[in-house]
N, C-alpha and C. Protein backbone atom coordinates (compact mmCIF):
# COMPACT_ATOMS: atom_id res chain seq x y z
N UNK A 1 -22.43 -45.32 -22.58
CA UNK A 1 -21.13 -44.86 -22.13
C UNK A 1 -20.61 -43.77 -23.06
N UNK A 2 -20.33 -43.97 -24.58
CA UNK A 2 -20.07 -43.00 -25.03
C UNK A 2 -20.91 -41.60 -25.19
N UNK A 3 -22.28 -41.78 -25.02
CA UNK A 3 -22.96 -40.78 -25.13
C UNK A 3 -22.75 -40.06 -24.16
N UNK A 4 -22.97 -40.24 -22.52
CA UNK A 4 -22.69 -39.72 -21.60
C UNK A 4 -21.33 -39.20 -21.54
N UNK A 5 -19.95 -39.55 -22.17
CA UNK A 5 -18.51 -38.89 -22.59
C UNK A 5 -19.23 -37.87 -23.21
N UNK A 6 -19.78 -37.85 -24.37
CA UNK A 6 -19.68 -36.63 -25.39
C UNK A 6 -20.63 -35.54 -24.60
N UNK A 7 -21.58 -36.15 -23.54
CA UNK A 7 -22.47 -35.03 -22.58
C UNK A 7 -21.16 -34.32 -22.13
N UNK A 8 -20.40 -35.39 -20.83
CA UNK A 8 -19.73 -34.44 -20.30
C UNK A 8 -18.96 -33.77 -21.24
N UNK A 9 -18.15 -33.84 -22.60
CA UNK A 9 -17.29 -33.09 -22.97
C UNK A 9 -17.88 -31.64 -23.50
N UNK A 10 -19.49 -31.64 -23.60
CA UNK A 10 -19.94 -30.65 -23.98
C UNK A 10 -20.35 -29.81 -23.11
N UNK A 11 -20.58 -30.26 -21.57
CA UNK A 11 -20.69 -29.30 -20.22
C UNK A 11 -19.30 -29.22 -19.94
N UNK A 12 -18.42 -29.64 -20.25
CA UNK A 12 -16.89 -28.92 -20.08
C UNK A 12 -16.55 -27.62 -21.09
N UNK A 13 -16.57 -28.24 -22.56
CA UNK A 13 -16.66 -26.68 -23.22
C UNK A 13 -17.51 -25.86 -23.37
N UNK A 14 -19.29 -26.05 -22.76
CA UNK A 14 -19.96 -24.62 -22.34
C UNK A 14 -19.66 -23.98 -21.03
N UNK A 15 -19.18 -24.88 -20.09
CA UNK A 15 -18.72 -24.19 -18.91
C UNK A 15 -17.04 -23.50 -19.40
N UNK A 16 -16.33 -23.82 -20.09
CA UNK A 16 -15.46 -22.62 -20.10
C UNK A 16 -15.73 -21.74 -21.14
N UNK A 17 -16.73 -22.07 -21.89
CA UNK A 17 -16.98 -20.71 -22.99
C UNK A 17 -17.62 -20.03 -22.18
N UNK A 18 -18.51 -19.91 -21.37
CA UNK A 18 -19.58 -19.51 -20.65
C UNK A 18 -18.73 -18.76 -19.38
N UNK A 19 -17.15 -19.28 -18.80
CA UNK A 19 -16.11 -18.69 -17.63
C UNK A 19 -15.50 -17.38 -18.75
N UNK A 20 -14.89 -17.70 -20.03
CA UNK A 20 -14.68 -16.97 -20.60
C UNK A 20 -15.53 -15.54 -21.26
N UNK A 21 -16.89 -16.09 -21.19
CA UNK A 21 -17.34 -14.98 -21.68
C UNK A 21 -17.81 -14.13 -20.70
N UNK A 22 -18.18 -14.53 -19.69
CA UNK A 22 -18.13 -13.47 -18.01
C UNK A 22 -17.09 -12.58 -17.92
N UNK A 23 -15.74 -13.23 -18.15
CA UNK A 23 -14.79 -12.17 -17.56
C UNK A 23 -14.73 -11.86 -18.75
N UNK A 24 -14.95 -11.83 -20.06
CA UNK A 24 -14.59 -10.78 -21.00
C UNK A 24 -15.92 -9.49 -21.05
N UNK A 25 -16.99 -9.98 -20.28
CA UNK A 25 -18.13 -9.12 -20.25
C UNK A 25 -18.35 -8.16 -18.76
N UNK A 26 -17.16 -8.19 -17.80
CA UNK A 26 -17.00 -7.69 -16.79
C UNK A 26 -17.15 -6.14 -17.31
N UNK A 27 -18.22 -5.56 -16.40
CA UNK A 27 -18.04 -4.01 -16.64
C UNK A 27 -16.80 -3.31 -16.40
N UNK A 28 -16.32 -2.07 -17.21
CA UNK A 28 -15.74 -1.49 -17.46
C UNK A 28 -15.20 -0.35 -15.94
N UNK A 29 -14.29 0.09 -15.61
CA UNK A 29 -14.68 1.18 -14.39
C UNK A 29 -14.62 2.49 -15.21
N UNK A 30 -15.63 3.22 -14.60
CA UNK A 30 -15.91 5.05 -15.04
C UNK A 30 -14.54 5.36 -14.07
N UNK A 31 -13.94 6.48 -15.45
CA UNK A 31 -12.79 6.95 -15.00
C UNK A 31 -13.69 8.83 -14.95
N UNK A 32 -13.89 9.47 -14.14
CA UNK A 32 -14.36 10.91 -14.25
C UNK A 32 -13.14 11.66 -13.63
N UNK A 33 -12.80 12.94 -14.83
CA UNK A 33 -11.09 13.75 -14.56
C UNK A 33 -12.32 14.76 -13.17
N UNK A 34 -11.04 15.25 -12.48
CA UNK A 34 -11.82 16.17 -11.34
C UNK A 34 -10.91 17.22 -11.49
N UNK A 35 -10.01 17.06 -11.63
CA UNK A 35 -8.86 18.30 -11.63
C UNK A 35 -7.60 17.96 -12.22
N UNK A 36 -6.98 18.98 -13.01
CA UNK A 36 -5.60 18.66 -13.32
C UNK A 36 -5.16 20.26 -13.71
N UNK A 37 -3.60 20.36 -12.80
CA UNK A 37 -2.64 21.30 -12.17
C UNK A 37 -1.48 21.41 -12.70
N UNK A 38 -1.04 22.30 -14.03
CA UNK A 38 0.60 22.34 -13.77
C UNK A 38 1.11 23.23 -12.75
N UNK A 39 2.34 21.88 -12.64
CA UNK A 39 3.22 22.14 -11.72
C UNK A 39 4.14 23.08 -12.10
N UNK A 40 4.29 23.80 -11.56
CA UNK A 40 5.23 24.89 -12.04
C UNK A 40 6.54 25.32 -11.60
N UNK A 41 6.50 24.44 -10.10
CA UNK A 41 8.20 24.24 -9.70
C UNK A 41 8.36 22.92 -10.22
N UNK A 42 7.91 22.21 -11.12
CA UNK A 42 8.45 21.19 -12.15
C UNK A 42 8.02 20.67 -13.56
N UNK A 43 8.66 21.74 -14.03
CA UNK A 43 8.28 22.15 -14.85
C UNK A 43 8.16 20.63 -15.95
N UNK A 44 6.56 21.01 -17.01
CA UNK A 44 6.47 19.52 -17.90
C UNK A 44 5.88 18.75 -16.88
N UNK A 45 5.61 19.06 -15.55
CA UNK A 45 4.62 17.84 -14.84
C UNK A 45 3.48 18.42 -14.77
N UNK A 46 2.35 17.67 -13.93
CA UNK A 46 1.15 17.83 -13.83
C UNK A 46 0.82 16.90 -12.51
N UNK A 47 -0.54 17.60 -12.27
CA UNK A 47 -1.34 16.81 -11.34
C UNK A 47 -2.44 16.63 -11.35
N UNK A 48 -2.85 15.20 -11.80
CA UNK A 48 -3.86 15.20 -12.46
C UNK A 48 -5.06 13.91 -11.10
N UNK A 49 -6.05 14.39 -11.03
CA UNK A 49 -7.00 14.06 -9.68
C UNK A 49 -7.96 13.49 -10.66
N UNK A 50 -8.26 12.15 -10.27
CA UNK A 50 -9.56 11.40 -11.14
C UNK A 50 -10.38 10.58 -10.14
N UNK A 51 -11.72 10.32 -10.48
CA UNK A 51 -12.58 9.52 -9.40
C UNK A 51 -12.68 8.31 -10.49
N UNK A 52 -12.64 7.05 -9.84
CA UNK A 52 -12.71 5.88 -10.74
C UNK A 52 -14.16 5.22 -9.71
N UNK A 53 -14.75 4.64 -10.89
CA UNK A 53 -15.68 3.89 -9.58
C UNK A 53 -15.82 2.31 -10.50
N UNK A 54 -16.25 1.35 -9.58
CA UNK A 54 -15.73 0.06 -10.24
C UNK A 54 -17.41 -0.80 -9.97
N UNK A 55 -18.25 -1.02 -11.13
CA UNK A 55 -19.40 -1.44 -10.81
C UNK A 55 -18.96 -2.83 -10.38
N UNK A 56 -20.65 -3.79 -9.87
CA UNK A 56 -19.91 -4.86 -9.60
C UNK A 56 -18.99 -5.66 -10.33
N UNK A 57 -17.68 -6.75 -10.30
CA UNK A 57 -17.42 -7.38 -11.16
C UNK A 57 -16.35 -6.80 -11.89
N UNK A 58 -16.31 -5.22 -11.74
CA UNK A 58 -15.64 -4.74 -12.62
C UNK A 58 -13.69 -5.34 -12.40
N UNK A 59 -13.05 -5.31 -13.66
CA UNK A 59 -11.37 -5.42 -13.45
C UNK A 59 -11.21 -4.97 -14.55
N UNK A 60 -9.69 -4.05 -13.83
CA UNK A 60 -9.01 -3.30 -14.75
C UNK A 60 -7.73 -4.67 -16.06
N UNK A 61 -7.63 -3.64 -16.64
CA UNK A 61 -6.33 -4.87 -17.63
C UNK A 61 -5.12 -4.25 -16.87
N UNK A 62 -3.72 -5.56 -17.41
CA UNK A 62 -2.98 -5.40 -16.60
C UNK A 62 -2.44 -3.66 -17.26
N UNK A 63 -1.76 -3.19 -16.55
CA UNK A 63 -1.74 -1.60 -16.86
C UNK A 63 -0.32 -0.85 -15.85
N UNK A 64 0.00 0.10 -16.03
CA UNK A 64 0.96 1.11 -15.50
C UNK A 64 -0.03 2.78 -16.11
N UNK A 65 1.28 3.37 -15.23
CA UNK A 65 0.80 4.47 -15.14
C UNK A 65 1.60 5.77 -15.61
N UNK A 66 2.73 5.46 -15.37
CA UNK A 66 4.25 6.00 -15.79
C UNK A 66 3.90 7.56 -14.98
N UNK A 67 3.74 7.01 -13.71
CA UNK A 67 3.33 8.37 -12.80
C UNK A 67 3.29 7.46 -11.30
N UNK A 68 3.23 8.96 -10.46
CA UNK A 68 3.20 8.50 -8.77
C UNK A 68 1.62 8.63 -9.13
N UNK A 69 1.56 7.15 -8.20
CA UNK A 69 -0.30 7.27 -7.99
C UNK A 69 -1.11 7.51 -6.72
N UNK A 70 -1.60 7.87 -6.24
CA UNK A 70 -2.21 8.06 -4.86
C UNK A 70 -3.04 7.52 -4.79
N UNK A 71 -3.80 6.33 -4.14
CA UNK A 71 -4.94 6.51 -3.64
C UNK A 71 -6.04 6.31 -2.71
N UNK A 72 -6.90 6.77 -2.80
CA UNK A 72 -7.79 6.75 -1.71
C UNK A 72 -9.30 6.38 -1.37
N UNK A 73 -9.72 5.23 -1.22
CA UNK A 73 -10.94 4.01 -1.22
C UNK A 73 -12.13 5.21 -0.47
N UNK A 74 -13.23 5.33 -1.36
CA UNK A 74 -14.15 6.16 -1.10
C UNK A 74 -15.17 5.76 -0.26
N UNK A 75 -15.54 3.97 -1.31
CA UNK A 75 -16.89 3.17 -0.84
C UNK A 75 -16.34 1.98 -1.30
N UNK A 76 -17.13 1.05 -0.54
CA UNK A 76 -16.55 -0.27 -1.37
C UNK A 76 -15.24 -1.23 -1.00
N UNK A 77 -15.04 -2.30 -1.77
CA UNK A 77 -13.85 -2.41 -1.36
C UNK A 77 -13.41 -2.35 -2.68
N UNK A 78 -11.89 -2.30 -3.01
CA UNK A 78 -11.10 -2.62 -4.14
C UNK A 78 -9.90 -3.87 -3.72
N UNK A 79 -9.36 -4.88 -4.76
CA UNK A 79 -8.17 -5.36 -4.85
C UNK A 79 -7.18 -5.03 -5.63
N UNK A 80 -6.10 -4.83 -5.25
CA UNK A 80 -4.75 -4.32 -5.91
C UNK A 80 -3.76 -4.87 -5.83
N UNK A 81 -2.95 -5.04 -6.91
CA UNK A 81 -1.56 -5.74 -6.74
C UNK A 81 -0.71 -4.57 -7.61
N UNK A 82 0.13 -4.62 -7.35
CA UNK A 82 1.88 -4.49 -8.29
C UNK A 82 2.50 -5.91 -8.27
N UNK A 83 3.71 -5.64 -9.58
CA UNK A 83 4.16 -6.95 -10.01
C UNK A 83 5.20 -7.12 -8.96
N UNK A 84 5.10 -8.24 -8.68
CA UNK A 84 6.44 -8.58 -7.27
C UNK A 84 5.74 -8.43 -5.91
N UNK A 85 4.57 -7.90 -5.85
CA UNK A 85 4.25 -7.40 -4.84
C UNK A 85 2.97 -8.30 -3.95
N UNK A 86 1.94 -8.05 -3.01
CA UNK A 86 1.36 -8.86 -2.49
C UNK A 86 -0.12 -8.37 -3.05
N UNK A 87 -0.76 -9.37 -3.34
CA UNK A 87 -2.44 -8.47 -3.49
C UNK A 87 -3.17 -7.85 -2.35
N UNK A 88 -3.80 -6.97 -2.02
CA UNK A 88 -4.32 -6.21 -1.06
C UNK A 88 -5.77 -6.14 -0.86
N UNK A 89 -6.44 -6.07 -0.60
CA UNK A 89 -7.98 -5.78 -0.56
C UNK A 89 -8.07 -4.28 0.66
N UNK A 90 -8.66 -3.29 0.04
CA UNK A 90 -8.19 -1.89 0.35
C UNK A 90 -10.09 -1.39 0.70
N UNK A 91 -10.48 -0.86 1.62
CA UNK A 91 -11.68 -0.71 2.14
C UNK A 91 -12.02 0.67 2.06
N UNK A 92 -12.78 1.45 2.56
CA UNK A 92 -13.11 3.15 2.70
C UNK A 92 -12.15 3.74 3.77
N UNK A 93 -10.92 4.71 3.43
CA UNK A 93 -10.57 5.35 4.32
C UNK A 93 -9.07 4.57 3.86
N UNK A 94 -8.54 3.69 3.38
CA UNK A 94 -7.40 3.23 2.65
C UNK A 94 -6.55 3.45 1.28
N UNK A 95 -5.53 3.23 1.88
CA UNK A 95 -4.51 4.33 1.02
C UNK A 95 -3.94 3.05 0.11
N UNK A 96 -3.53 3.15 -1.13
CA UNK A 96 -2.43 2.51 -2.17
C UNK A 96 -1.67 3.00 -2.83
N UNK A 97 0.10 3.53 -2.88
CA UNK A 97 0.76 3.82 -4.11
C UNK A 97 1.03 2.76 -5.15
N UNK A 98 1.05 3.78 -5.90
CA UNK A 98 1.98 3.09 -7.40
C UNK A 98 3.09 4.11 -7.81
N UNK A 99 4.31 3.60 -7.70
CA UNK A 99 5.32 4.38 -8.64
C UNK A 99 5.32 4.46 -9.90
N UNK A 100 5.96 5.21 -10.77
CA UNK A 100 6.20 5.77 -11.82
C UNK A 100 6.38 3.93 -13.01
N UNK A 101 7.29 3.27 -12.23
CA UNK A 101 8.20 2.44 -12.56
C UNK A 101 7.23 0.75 -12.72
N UNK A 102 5.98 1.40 -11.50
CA UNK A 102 5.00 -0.29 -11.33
C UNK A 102 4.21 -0.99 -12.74
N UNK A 103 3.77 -2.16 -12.14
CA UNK A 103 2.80 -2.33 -13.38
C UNK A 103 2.44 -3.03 -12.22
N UNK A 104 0.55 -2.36 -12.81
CA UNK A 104 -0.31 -2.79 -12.29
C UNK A 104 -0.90 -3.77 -12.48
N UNK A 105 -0.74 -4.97 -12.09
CA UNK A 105 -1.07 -6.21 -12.17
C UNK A 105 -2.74 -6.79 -11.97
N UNK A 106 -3.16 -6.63 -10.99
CA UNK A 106 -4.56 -6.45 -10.47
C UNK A 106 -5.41 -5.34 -9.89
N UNK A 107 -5.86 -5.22 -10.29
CA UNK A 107 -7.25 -3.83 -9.91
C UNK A 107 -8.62 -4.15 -10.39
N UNK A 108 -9.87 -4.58 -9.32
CA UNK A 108 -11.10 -5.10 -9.04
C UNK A 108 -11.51 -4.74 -8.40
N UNK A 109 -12.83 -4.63 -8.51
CA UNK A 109 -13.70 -4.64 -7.39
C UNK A 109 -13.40 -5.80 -6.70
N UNK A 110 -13.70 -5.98 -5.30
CA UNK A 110 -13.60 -6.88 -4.59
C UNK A 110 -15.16 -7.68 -4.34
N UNK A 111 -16.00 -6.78 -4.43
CA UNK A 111 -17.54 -7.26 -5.15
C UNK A 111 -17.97 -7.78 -6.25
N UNK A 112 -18.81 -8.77 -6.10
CA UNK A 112 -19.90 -9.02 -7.27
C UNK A 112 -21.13 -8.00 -7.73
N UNK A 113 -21.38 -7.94 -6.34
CA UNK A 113 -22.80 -7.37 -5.92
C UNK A 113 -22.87 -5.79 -5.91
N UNK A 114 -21.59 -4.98 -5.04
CA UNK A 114 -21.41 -3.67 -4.54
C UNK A 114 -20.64 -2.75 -5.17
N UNK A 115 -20.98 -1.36 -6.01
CA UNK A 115 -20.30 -0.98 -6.66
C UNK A 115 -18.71 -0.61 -5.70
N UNK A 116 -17.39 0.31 -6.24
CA UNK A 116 -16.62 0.90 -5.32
C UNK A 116 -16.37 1.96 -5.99
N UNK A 117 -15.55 3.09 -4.99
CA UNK A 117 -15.43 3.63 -5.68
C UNK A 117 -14.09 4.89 -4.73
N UNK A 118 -13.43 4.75 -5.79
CA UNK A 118 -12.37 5.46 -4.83
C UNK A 118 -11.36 7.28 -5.87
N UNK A 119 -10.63 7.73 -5.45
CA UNK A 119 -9.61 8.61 -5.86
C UNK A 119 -8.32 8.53 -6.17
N UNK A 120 -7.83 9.09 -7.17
CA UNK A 120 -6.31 8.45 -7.24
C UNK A 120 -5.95 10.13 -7.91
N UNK A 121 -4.77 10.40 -6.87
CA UNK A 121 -4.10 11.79 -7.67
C UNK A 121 -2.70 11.21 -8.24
N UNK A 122 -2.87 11.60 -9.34
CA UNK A 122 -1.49 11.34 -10.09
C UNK A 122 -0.36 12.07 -10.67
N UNK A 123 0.87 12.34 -10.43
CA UNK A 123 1.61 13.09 -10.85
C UNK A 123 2.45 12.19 -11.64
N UNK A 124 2.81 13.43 -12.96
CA UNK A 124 2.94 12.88 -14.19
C UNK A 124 3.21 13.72 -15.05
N UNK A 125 3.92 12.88 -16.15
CA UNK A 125 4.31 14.27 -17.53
C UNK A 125 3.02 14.80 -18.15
N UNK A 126 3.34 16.37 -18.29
CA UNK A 126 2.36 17.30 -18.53
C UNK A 126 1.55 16.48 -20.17
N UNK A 127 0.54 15.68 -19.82
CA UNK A 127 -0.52 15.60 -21.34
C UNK A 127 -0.21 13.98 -21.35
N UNK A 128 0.50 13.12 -20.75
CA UNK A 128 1.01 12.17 -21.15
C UNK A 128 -0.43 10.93 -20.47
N UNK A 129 -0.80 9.80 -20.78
CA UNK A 129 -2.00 9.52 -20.71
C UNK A 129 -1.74 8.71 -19.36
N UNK A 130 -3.16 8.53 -18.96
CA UNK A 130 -3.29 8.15 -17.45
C UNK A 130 -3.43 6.58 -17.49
N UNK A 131 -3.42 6.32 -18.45
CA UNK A 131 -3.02 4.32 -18.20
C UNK A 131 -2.84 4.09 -19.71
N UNK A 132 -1.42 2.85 -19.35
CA UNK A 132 -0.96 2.33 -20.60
C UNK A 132 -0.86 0.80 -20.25
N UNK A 133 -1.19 0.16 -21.19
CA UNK A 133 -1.31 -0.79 -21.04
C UNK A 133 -0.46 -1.93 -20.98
N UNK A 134 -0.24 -2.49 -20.26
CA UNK A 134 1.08 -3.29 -20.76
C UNK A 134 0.67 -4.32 -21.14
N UNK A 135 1.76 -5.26 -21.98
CA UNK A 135 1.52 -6.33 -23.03
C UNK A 135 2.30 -7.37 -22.00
């Protein structure tokens, strides 16, 4: 009896060291810049165009942007939330904003298996960085 306790207590803490170390080993998403525009009827902004692609597995941290975000699902699927808001699962040919003001709560691939990979144009203060992280 007790031996079989101390089994299970030790397939309980390799199964969550083993949950924990998956999602801390989730690939990263490639952020590649494509274009960025000052605006010049506003002045100190920019427009800055990036391709993100999300291998399998991949998730972003929770994050903002302190910019309007655009975007637009290339391949793949993605999931997205804002705080307050509903989670989404967004396919090829699907649109998502983010305001200036959001925090981005969830952003994933919606795959294990399938990379995604989508566009996001962002307008924003001229140089100011394209994700901050929130705590």
């Amino acid at each position: 009896m007790f031996r079989s306790k101390i089994t299970a207590m030790a397939l309980i803490t390799l199964a969550a060291w083993s949950a924990g170390t998956a999602s801390a080993a989730a690939p990263e998403a490639i952020v590649t810049p494509l274009m960025t525009q000052p605006l010049a009827d506003y002045p100190g902004k920019e427009g800055l165009m990036i391709m993100v692609e999300y291998p399998p597995g991949s998730v972003d941290p929770v994050h903002r942007h302190n910019a309007h975000a655009f975007v637009y699902v290339l391949e793949g699927s993605i999931v997205m939330q804002l705080k307050g808001g509903k989670e989404v699962t967004l396919k090829p040919g699907q649109t998502f904003y983010e305001g200036p003001n959001d925090v981005h709560t969830v952003g994933r691939n919606a795959s294990q298996t399938q990379p995604a990979k989508f566009i996001v144009l962002l307008l924003k203060d001229k140089g100011a960085p394209v994700l901050v992280p929130e705590k």
